[in-house]
Protein backbone atom coordinates (compact mmCIF):
# COMPACT_ATOMS: atom_id res chain seq x y z
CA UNK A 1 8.57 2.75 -15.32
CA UNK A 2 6.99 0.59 -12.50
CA UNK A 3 3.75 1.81 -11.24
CA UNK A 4 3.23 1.98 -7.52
CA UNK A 5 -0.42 2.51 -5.75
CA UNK A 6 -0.20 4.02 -2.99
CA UNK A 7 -3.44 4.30 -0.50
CA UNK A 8 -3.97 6.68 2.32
CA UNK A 9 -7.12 8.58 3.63
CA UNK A 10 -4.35 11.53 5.32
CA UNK A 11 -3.16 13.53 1.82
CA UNK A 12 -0.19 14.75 3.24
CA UNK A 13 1.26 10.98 3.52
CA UNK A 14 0.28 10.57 -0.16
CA UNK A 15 1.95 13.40 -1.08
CA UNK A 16 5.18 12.74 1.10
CA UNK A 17 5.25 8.93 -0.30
CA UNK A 18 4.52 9.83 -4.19
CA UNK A 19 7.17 12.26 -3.89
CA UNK A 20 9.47 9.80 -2.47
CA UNK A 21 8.68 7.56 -4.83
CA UNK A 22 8.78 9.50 -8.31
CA UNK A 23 12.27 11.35 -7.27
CA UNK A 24 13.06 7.69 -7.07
CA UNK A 25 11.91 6.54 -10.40
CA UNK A 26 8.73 5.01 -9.67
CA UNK A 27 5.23 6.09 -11.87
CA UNK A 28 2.72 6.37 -8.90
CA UNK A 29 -1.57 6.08 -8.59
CA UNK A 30 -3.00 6.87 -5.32
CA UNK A 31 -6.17 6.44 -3.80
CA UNK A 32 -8.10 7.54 -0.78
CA UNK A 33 -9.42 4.71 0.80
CA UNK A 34 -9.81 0.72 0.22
CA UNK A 35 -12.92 0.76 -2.19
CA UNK A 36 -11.04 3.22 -4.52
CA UNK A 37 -8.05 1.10 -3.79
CA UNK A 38 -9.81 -2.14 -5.33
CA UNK A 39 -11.19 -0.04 -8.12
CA UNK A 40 -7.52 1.77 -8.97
CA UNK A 41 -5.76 -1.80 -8.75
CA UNK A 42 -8.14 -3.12 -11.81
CA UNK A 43 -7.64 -0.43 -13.84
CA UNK A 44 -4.05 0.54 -13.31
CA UNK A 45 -2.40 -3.11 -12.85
CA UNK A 46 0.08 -1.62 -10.64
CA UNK A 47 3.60 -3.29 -9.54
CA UNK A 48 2.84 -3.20 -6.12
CA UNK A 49 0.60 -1.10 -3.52
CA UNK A 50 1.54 0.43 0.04
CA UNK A 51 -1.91 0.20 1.38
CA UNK A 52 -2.93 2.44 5.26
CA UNK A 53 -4.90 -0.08 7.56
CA UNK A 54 -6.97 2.48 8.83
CA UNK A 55 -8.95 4.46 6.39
CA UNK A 56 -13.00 5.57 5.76
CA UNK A 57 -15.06 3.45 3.22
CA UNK A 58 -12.98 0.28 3.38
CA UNK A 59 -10.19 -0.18 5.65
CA UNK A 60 -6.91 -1.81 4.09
CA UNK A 61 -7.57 -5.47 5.16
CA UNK A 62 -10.87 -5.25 3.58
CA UNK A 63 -8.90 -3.63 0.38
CA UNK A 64 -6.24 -6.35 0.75
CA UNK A 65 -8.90 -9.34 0.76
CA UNK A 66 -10.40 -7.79 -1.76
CA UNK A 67 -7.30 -7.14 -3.83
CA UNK A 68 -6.09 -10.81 -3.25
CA UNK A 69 -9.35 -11.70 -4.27
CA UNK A 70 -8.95 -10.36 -7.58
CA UNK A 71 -5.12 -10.92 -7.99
CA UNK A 72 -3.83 -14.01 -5.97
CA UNK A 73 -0.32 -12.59 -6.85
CA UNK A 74 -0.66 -9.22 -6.01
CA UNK A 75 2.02 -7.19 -4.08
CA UNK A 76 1.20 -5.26 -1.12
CA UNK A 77 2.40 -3.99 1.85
CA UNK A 78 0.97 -2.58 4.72
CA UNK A 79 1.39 1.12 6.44
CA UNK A 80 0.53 1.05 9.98
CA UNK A 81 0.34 3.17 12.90
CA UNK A 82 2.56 2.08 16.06
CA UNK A 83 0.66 -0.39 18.18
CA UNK A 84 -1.37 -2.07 15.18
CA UNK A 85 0.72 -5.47 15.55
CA UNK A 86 -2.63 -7.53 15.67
CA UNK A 87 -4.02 -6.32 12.53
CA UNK A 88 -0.41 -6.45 10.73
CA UNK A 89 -0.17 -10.24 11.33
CA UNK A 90 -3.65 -10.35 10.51
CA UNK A 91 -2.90 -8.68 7.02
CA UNK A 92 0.27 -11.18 6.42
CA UNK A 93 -2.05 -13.51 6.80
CA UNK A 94 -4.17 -12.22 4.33
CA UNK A 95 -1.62 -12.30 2.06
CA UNK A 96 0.50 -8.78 2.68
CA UNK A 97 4.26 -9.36 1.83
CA UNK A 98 5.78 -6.35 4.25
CA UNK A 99 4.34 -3.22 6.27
CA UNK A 100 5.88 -0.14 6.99
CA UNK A 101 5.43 1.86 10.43
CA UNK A 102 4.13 5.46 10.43
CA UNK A 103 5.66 7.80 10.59
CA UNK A 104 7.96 5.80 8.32
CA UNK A 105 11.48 6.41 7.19
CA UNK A 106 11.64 6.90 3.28
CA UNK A 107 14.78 4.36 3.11
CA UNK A 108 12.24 1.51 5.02
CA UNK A 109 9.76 2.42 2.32
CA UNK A 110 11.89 2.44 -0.85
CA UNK A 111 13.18 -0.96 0.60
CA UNK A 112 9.60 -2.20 1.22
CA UNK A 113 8.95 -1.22 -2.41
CA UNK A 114 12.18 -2.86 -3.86
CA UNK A 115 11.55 -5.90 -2.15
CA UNK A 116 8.12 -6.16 -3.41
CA UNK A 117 8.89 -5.72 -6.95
CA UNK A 118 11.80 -7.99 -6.60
């Protein structure tokens, strides 16, 4: 089963997206911010990771570097609020492979996920 970390400070969009996710196969990890992100990713070794920008602790580009840091090849897309355009190019930059808008569509996010695993 492929493993899926998905990282949000708000529960509820953990909840919606694991949800999504398991009814569609997937083993998921969460986490609530980007420190517990970085930690999650070394222990769990997941598939890919659908990382929130904005979050307390660590924000997701700080999780991302850090992430990249520790796994040149690792997957990961962004979730982003409308209006973050700035930061998303800033995270493909770092290295993030796709984002996903908020409030997101679960067919964008199962294809975000599919195309990272591809």
């Amino acid at each position: 089963m492929t493993k899926i970390l998905i990282v949000d400070d708000a529960q509820f969009m953990r909840v919606r997206c694991a949800k999504l996710l398991i009814d569609h196969g997937f083993q998921v990890v969460e986490a609530t911010n980007g420190r517990e992100a970085v930690e999650r990713y070394q222990s769990e070794r997941p598939a890919a990771v659908l990382m929130d920008i904005t979050m307390p602790e660590m924000d997701g580009l700080e999780a991302l570097r850090a992430i990249k840091a520790l796994d040149p090849d690792a997957r990961v897309a962004m979730v982003t609020a409308m209006g973050q355009q700035a930061i998303v190019l800033e995270a493909i930059k770092a290295g993030a492979k796709d984002f996903v808008v908020k409030p997101f569509q679960p067919e964008r996010v199962l294809a975000a996920v599919e195309r990272l695993i591809a």
